[in-house]
Each structure stands twice: as C-alpha cells, then as structure tokens.
C-alpha atoms as a PDB file:
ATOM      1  CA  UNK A   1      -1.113   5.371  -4.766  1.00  0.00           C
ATOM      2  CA  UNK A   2      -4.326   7.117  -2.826  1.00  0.00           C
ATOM      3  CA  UNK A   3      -7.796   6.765  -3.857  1.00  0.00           C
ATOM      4  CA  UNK A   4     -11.343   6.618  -3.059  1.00  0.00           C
ATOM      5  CA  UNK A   5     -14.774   6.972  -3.792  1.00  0.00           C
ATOM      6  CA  UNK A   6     -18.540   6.492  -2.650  1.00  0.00           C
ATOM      7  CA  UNK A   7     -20.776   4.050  -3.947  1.00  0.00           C
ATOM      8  CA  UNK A   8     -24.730   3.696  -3.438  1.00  0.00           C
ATOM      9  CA  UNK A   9     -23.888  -0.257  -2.267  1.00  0.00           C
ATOM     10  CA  UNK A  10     -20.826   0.157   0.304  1.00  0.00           C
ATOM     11  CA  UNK A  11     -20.649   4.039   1.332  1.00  0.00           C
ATOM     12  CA  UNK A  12     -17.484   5.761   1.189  1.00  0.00           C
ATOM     13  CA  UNK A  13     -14.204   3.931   0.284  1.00  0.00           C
ATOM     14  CA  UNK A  14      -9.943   4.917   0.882  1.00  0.00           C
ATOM     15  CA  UNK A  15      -7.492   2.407  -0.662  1.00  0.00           C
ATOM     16  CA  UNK A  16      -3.886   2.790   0.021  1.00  0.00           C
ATOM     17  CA  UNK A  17      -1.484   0.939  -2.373  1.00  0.00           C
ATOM     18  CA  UNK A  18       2.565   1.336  -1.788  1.00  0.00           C
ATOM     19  CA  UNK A  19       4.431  -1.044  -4.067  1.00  0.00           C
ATOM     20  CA  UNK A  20       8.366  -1.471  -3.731  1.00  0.00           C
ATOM     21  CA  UNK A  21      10.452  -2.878  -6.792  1.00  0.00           C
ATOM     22  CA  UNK A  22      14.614  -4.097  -5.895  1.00  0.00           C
ATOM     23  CA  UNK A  23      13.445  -4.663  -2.519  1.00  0.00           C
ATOM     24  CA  UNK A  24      15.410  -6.632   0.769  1.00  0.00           C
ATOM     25  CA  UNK A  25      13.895  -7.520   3.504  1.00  0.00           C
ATOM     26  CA  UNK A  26      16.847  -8.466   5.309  1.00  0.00           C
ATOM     27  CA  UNK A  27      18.472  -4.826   4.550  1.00  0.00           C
ATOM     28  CA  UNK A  28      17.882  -2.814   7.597  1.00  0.00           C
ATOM     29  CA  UNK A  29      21.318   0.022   7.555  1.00  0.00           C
ATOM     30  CA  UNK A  30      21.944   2.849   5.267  1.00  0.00           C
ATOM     31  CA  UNK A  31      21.847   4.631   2.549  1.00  0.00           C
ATOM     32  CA  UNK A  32      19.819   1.996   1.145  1.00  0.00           C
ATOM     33  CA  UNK A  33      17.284   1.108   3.662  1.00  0.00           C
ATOM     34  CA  UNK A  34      15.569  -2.202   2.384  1.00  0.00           C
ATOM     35  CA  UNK A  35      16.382  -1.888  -1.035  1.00  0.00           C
ATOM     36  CA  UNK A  36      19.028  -4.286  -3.216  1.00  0.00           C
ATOM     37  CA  UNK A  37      17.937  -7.976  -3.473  1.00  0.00           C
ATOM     38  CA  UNK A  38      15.767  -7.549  -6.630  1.00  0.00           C
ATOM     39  CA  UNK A  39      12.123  -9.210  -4.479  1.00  0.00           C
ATOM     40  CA  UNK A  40       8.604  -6.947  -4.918  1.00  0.00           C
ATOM     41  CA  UNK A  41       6.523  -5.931  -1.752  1.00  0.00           C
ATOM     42  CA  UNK A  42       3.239  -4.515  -2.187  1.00  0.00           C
ATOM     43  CA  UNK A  43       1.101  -2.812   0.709  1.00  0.00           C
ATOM     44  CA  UNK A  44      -2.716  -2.652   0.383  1.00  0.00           C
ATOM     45  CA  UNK A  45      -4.699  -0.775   3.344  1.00  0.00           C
ATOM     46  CA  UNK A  46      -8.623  -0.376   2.253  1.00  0.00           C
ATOM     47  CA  UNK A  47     -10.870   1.021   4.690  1.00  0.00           C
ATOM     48  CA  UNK A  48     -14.741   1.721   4.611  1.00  0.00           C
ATOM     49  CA  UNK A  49     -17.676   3.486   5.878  1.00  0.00           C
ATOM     50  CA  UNK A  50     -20.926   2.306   5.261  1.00  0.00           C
ATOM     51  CA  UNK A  51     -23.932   4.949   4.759  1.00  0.00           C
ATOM     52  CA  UNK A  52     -27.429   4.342   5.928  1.00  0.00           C
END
C-alpha cells in the first residue's frame, strides 16, 4: 500500500506499508521464496518533509 498527503502541521507525508500473510523467515530457495510457515510480517517506511 502507497500513500501520502500534506498537512498545514507536518508538510508533505509518503507511507509505505507491505504486509505478508503464510510467511517463513527461514525459507530462502524456490518457487516459494519466504512463504509457507503460516507467521505475518508487516513493513512500514514513513518519510517526511516539513514546509516552512
């Protein structure tokens, strides 16, 4: 998921939100690259710019 915005406190805003379901951390080979032991991982990236 991608979004972002501008607000009159804190500027201009990104996010960045990847979320994984079925996911193995110890699974590194193919076909199914880190997928198969039923855990969650969820990536959040958020960056800002502040307007003056």
């Amino acid at each position: 998921m991608v979004g972002g915005g501008f607000s009159t406190d804190s500027g201009a805003f990104a996010n960045v939100v990847m979320g994984q379901e079925n996911f193995d951390i110890k699974r590194w080979r193919r076909p199914h690259l880190l997928q198969g032991a039923g855990q969650k991982i969820r990536l959040k990236s958020r960056g800002r710019r502040q307007v003056q």
